[in-house]
N, C-alpha and C. Protein backbone atom coordinates (compact mmCIF):
# COMPACT_ATOMS: atom_id res chain seq x y z
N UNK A 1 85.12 107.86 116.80
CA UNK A 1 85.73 107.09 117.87
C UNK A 1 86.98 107.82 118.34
N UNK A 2 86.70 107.81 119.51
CA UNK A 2 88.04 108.81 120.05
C UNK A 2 89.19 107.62 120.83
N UNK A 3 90.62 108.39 120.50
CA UNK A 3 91.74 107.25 120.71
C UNK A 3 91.85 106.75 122.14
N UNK A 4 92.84 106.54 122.54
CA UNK A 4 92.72 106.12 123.95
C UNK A 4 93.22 107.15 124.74
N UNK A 5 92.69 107.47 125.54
CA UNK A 5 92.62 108.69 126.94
C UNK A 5 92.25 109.80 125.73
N UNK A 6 91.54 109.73 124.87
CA UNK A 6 91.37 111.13 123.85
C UNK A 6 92.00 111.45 122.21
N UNK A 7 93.67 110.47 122.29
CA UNK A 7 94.04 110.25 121.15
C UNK A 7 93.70 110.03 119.98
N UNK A 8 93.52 109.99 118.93
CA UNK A 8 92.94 109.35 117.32
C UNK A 8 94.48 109.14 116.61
N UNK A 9 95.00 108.53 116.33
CA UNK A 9 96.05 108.33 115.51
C UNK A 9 95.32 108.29 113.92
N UNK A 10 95.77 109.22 113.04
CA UNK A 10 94.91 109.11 111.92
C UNK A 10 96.47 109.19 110.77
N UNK A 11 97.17 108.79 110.47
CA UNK A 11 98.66 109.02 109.68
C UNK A 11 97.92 110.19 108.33
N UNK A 12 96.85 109.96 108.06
CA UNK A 12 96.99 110.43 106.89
C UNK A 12 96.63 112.22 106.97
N UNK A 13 96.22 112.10 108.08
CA UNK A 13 95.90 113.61 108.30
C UNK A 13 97.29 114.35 109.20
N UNK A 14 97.95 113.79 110.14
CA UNK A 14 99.15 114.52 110.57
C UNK A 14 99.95 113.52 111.03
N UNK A 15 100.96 112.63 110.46
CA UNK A 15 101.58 111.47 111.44
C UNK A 15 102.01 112.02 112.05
N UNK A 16 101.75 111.11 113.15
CA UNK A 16 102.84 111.52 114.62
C UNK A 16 104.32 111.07 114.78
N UNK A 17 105.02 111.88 115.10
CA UNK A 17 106.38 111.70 114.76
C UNK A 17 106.99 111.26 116.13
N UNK A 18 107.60 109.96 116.37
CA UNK A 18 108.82 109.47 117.22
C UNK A 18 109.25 110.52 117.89
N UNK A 19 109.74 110.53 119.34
CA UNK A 19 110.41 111.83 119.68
C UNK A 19 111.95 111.12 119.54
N UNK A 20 112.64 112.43 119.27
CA UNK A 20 114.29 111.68 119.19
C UNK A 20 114.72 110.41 120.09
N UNK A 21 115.66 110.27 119.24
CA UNK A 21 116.74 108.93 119.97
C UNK A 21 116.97 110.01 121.04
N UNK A 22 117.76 110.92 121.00
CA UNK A 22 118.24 111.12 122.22
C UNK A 22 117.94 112.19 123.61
N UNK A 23 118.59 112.15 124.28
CA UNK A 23 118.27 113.36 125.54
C UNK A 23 117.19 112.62 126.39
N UNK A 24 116.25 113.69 126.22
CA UNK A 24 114.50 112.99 127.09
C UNK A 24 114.07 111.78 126.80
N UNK A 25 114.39 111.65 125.48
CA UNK A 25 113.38 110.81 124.45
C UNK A 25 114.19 109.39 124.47
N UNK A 26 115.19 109.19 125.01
CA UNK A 26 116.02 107.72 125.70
C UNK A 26 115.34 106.58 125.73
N UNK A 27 116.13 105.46 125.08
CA UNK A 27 114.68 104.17 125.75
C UNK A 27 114.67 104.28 127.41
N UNK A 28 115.49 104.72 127.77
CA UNK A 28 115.67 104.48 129.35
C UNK A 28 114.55 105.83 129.84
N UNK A 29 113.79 106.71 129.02
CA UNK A 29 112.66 107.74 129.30
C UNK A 29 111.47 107.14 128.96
N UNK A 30 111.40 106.22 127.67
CA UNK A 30 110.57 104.74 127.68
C UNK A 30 109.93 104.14 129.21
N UNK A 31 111.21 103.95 129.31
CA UNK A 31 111.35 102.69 130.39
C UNK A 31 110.12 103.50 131.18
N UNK A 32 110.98 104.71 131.94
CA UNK A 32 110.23 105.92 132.80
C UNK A 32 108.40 105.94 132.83
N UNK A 33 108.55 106.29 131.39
CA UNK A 33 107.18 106.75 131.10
C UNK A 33 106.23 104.85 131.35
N UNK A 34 106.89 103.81 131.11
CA UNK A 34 106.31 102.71 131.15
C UNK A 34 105.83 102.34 132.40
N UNK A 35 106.94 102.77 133.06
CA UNK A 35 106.69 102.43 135.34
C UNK A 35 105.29 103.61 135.68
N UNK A 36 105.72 104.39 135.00
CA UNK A 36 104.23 105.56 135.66
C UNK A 36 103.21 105.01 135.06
N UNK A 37 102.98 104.67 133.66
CA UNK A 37 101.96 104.32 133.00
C UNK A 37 101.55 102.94 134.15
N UNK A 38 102.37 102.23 134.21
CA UNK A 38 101.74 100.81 134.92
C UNK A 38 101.21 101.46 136.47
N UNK A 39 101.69 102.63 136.86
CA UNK A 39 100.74 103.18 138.37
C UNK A 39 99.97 104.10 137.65
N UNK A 40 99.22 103.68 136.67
CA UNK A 40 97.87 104.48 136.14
C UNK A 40 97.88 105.74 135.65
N UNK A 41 99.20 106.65 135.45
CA UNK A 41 99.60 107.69 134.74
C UNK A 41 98.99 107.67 133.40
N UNK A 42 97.99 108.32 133.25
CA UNK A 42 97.36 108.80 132.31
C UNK A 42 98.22 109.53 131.14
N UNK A 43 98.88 110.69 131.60
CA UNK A 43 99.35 111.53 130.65
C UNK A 43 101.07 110.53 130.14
N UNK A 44 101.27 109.60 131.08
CA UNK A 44 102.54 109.12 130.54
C UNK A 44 102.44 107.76 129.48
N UNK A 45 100.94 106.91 129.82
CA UNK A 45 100.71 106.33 128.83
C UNK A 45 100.51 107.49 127.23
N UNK A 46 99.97 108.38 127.50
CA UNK A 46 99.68 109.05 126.31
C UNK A 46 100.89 109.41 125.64
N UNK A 47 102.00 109.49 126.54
CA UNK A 47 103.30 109.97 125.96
C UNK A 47 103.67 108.84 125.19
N UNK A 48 103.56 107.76 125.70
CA UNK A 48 103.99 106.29 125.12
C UNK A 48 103.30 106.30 123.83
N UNK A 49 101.78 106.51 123.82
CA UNK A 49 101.02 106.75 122.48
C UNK A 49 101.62 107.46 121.01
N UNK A 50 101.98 108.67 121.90
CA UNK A 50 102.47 109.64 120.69
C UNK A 50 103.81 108.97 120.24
N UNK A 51 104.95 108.51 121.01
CA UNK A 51 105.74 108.15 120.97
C UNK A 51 106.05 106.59 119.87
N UNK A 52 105.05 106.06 120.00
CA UNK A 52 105.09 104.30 119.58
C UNK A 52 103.89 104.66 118.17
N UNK A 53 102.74 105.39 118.14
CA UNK A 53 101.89 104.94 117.43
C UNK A 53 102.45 104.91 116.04
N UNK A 54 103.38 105.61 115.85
CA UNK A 54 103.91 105.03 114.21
C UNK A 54 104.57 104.16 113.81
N UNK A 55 105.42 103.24 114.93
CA UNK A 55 106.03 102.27 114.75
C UNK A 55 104.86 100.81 114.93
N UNK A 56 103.44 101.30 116.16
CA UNK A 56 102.25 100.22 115.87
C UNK A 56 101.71 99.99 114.43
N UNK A 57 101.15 101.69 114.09
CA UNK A 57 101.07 101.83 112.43
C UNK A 57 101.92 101.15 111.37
N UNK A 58 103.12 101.28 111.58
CA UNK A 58 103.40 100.86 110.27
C UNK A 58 103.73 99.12 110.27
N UNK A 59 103.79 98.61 111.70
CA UNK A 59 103.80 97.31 112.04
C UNK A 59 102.16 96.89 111.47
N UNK A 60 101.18 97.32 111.56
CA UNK A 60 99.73 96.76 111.09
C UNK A 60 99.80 97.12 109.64
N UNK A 61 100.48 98.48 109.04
CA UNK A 61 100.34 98.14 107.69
C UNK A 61 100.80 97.24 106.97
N UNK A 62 101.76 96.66 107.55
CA UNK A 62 102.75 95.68 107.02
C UNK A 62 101.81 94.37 106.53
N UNK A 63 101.09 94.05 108.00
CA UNK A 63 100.25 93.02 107.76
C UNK A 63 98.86 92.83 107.12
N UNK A 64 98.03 93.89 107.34
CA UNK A 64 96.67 94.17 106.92
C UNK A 64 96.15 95.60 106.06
N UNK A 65 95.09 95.66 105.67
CA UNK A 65 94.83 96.68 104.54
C UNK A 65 94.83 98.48 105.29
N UNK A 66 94.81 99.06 104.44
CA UNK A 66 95.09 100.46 104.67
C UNK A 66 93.78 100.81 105.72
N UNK A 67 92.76 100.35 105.29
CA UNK A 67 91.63 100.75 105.78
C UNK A 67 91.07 100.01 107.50
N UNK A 68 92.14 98.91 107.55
CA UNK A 68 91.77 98.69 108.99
C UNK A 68 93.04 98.72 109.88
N UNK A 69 93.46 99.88 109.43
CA UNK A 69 95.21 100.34 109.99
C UNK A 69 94.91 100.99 111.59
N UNK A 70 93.83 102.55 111.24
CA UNK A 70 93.99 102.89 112.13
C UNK A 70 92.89 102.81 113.18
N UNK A 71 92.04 101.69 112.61
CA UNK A 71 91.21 101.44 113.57
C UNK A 71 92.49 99.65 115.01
N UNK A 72 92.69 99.38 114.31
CA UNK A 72 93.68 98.57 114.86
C UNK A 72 94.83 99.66 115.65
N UNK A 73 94.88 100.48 115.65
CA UNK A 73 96.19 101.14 116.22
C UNK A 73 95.63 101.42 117.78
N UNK A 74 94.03 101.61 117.34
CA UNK A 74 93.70 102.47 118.97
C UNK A 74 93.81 100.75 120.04
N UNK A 75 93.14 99.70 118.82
CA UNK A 75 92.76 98.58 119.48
C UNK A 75 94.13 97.86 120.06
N UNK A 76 95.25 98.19 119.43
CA UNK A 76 96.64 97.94 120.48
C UNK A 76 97.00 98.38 121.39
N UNK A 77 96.83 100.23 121.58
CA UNK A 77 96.95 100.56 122.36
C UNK A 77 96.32 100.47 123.88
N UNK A 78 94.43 100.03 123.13
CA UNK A 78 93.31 99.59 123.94
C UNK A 78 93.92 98.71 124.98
N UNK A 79 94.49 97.54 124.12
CA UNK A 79 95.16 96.12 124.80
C UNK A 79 95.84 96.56 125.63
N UNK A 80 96.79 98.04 125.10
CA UNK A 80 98.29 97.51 125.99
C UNK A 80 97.23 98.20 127.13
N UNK A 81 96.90 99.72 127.48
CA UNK A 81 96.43 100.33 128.31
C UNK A 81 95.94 99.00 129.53
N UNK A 82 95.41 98.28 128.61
CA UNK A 82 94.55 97.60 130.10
C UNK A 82 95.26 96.46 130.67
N UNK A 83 96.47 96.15 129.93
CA UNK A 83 97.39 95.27 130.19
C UNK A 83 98.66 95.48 131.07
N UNK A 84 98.86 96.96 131.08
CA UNK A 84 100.39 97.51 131.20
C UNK A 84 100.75 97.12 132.31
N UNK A 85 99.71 96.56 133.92
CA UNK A 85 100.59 96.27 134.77
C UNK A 85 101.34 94.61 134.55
N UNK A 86 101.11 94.43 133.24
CA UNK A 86 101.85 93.06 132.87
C UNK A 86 102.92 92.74 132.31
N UNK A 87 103.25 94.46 132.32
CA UNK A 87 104.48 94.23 131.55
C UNK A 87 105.31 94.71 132.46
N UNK A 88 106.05 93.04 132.31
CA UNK A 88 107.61 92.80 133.38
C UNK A 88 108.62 94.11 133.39
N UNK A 89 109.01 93.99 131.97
CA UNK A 89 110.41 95.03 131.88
C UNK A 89 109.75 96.19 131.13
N UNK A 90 109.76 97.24 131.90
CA UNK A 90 109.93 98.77 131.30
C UNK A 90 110.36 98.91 130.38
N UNK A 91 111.87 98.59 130.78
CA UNK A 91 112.56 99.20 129.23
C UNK A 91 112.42 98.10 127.86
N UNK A 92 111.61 97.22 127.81
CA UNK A 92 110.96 96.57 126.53
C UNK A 92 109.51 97.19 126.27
N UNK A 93 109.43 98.05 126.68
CA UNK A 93 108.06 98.50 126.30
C UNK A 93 107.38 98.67 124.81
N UNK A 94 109.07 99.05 124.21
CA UNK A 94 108.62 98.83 121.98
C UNK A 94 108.33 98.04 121.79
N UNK A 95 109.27 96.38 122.39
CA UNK A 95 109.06 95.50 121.45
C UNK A 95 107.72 95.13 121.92
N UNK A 96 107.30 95.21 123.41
CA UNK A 96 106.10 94.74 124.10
C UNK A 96 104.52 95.11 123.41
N UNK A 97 104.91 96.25 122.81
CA UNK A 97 103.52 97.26 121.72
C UNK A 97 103.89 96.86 120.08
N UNK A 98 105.06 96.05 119.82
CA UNK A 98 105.19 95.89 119.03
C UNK A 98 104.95 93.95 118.63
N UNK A 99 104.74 93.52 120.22
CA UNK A 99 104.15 91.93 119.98
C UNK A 99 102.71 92.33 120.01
N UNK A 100 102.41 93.09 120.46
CA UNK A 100 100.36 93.06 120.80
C UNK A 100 99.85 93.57 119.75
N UNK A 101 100.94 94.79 118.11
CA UNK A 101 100.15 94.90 117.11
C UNK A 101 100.40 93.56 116.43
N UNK A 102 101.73 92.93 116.43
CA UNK A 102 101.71 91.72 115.27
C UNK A 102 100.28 90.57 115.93
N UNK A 103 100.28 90.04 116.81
CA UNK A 103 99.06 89.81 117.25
C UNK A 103 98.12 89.90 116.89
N UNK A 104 97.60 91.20 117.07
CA UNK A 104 96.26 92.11 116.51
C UNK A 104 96.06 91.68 114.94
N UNK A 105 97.16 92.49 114.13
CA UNK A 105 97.15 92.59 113.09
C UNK A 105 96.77 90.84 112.29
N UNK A 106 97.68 89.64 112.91
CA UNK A 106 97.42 88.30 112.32
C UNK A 106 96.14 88.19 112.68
N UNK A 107 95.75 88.36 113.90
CA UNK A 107 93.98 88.17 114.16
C UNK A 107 93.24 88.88 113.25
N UNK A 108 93.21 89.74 113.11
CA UNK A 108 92.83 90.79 112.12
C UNK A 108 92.52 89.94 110.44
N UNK A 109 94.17 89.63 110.01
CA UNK A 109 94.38 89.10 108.58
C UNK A 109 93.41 87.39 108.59
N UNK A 110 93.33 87.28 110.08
CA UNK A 110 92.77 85.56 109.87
C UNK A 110 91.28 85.76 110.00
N UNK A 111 90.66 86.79 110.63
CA UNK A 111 89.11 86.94 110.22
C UNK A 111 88.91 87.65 108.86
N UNK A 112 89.45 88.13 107.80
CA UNK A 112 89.39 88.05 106.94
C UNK A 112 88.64 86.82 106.08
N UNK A 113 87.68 87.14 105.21
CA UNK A 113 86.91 85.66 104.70
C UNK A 113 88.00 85.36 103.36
N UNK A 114 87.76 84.18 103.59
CA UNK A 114 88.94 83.68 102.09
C UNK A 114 88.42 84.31 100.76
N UNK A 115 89.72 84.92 100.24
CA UNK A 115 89.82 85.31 98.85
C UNK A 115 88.99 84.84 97.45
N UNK A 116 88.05 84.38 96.98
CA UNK A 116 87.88 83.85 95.46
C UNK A 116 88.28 84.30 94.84
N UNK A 117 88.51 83.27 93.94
CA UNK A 117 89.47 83.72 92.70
C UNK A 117 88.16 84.77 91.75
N UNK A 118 89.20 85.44 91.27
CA UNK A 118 88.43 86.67 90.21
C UNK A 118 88.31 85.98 88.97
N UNK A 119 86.55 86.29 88.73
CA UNK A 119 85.95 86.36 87.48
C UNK A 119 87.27 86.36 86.44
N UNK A 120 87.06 85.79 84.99
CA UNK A 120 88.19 86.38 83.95
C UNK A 120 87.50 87.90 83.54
N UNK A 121 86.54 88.15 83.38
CA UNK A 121 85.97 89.52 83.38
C UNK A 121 86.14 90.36 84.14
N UNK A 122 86.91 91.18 84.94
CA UNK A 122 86.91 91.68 85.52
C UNK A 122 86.82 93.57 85.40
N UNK A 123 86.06 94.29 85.71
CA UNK A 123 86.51 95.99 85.06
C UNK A 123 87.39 96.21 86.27
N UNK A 124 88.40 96.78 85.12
CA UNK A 124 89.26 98.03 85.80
C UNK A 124 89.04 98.77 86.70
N UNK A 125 89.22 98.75 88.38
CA UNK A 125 89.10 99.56 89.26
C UNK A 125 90.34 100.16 89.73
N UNK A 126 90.58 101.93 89.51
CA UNK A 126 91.73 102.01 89.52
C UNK A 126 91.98 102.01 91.18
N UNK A 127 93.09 101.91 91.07
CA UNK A 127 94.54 102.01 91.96
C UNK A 127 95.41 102.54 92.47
N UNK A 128 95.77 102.92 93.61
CA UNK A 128 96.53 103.81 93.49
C UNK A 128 97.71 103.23 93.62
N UNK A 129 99.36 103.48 93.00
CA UNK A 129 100.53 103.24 93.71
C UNK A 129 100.75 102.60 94.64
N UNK A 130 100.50 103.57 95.63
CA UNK A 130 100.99 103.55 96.97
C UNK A 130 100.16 101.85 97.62
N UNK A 131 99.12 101.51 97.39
CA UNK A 131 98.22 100.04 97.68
C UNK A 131 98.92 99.45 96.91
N UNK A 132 99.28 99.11 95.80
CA UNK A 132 99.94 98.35 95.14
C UNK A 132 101.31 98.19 95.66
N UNK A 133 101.79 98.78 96.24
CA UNK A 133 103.30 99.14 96.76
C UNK A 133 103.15 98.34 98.17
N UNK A 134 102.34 98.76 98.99
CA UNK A 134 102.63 98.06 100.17
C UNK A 134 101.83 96.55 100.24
N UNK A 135 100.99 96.57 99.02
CA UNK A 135 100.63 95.03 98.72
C UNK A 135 101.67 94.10 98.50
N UNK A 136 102.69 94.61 97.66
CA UNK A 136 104.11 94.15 97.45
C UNK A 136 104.85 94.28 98.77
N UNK A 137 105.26 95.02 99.34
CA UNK A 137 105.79 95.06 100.65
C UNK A 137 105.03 93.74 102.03
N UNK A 138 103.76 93.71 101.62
CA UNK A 138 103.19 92.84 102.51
C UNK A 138 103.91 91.08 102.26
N UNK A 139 104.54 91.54 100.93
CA UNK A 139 104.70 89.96 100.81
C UNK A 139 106.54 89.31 100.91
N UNK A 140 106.63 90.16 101.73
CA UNK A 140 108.26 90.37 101.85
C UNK A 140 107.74 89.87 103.52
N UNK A 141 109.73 89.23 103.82
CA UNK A 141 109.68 88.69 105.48
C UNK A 141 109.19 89.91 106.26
N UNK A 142 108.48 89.00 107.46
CA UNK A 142 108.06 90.41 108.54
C UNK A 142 109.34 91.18 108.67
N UNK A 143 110.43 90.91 109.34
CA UNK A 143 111.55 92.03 109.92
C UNK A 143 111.71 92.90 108.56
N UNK A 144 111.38 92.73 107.07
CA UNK A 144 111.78 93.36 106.40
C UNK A 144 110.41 94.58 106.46
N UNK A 145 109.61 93.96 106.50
CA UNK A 145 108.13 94.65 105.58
C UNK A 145 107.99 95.94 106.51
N UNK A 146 108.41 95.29 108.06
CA UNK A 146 108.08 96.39 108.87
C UNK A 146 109.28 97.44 109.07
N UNK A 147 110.32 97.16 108.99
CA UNK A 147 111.01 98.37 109.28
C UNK A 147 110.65 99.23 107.74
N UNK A 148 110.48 98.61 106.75
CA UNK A 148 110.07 99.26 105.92
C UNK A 148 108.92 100.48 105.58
N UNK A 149 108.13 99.48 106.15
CA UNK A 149 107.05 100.43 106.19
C UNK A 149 107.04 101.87 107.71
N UNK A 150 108.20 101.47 108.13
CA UNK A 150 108.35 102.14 109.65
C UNK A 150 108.94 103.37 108.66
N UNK A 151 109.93 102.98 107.85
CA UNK A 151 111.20 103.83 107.22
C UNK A 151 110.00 104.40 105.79
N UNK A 152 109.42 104.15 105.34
CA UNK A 152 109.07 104.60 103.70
C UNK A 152 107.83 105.42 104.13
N UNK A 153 106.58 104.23 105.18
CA UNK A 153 105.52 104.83 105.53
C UNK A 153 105.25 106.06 106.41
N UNK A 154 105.96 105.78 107.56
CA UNK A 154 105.96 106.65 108.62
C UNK A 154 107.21 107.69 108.30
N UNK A 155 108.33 107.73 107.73
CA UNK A 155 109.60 108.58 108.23
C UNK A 155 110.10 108.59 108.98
N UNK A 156 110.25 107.55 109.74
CA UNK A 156 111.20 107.26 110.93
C UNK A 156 112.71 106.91 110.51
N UNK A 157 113.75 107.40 111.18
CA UNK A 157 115.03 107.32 110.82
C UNK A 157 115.85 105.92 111.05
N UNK A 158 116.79 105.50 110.95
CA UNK A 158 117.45 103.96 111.22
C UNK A 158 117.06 104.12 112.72
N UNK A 159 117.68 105.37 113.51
CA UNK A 159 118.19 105.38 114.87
C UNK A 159 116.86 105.11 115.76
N UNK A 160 115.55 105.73 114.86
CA UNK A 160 114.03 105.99 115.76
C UNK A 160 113.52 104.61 115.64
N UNK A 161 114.10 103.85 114.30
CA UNK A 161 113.29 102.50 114.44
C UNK A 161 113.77 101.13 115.77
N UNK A 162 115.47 101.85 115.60
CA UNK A 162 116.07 100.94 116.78
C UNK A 162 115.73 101.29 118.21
N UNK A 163 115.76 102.62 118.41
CA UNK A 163 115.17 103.03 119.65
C UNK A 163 113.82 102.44 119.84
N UNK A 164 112.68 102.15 118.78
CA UNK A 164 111.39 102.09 119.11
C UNK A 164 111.31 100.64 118.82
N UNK A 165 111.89 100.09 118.49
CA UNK A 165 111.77 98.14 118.26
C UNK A 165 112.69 97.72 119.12
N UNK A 166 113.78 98.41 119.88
CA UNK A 166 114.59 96.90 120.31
C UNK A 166 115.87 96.94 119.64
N UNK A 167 115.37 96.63 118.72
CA UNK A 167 116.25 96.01 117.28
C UNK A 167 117.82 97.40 117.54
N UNK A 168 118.85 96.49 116.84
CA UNK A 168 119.76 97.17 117.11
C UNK A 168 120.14 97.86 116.07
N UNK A 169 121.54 99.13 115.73
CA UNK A 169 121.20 100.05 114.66
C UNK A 169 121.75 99.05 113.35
N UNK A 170 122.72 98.17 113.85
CA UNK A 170 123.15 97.12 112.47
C UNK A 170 121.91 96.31 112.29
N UNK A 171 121.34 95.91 112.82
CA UNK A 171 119.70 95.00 112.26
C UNK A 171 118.68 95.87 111.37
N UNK A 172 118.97 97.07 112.42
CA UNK A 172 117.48 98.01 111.79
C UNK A 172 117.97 97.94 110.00
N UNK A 173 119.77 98.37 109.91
CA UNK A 173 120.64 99.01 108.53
C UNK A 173 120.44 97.52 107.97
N UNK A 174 120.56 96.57 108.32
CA UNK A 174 120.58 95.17 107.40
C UNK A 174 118.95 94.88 107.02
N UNK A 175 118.15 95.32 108.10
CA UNK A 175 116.50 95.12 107.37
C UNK A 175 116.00 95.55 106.38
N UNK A 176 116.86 97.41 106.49
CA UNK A 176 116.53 98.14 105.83
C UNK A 176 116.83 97.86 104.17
N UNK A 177 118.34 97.53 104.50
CA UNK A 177 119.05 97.40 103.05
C UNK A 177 118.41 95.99 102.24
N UNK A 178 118.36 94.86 103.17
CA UNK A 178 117.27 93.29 102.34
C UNK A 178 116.51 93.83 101.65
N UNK A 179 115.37 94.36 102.50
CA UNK A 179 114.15 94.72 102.15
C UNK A 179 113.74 95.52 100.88
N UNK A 180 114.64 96.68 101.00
CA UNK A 180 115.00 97.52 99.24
C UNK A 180 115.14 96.46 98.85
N UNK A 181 116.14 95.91 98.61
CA UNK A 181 116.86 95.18 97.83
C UNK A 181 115.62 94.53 97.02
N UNK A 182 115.08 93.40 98.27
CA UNK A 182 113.45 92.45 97.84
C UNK A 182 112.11 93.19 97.15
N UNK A 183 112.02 94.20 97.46
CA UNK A 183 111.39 95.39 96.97
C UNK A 183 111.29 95.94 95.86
N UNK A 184 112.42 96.60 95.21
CA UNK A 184 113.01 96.97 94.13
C UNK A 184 113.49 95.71 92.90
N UNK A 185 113.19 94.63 93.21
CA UNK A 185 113.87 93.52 92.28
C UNK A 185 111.94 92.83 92.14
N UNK A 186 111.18 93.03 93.01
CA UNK A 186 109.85 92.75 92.87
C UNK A 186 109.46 93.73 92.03
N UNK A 187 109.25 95.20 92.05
CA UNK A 187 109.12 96.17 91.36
C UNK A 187 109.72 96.10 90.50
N UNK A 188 110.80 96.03 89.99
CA UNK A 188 111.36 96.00 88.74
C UNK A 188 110.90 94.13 87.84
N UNK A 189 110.11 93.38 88.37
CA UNK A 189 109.48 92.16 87.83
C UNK A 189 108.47 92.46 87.36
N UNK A 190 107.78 93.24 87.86
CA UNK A 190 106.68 93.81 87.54
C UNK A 190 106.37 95.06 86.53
N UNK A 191 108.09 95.67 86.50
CA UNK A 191 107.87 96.33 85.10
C UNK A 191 107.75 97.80 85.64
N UNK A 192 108.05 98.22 87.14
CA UNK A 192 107.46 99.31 87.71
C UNK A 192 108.71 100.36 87.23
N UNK A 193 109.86 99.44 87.20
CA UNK A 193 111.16 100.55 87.08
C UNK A 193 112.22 99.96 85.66
């Protein structure tokens, strides 16, 4: 399945990296690339793509499993593409890709069939870390789980998460710091540290 206008967002094979906070890469070059995209600019939605898909990514990992991450990433972008002349303000264009994955992603977590409880028999299927880690992260407040997973999963910096959410650089630094905090005191309950 090929991404939208050609894209595949795949994190595990090369994440795509945020372009800087600053210079070109401005929310106010956002904004830019958002007005052309809504007059059918092909190559400027794609810029928006490269630009946002790790902050969509790590917003769907937050909520749903590893394995229906990046099929959900194209299906946000799907949305926004066919949506974009609906979006009022340009320069909200993060948080705007960042309401259509939480969206996605709860639709997503609610067709999910309910859990049964596990057999007391159960064999050992191993695990890796990293699933166990953001299983724990999933169960932390949204503003925490996601800048988290924006900051741990993707490598995005305080400044790239505020530029790409909205969110301001004292919110992004107070999400960031809760969230350890909730994180590391879960992990250490569990015996991890």
């Amino acid at each position: 399945m090929s991404g939208v206008a050609g894209l595949r967002y795949d994190a595990r094979v090369a994440p795509l990296r945020p372009a800087p906070v600053t210079g070109e890469s401005s929310p106010g070059a956002s904004a830019d690339l958002a007005r052309l995209a809504r007059g059918g600019d092909r190559e400027a939605f794609d810029s928006l793509y490269r630009r946002y898909a790790p902050m969509v990514h790590a917003i769907l990992l937050s909520t749903v499993s590893v394995r229906e991450t990046d099929d959900l990433v194209q299906d946000v972008f799907l949305a926004a593409w066919r949506a974009i002349d609906r979006l009022r303000e340009a320069e909200h264009v993060g948080a705007w890709l960042g309401t259509i994955a939480r969206n996605r992603g709860l639709a997503a977590r609610r067709r999910e069939p309910p859990h049964a409880p596990l057999p007391e028999a159960v064999p050992d299927r191993p695990r890796g870390e990293g699933e166990e880690i953001l299983a724990l992260m999933r169960a932390l407040p949204e503003a925490y789980r996601e800048t988290l997973a924006m900051r741990l999963v993707e490598g995005m910096t305080g400044p790239e998460i505020a530029a790409a959410t909205g969110l301001t650089h004292g919110s992004v630094r107070v999400n960031l710091h809760r969230g350890m905090k909730m994180l590391r005191e879960t992990l250490r309950e569990k015996g991890w540290t």
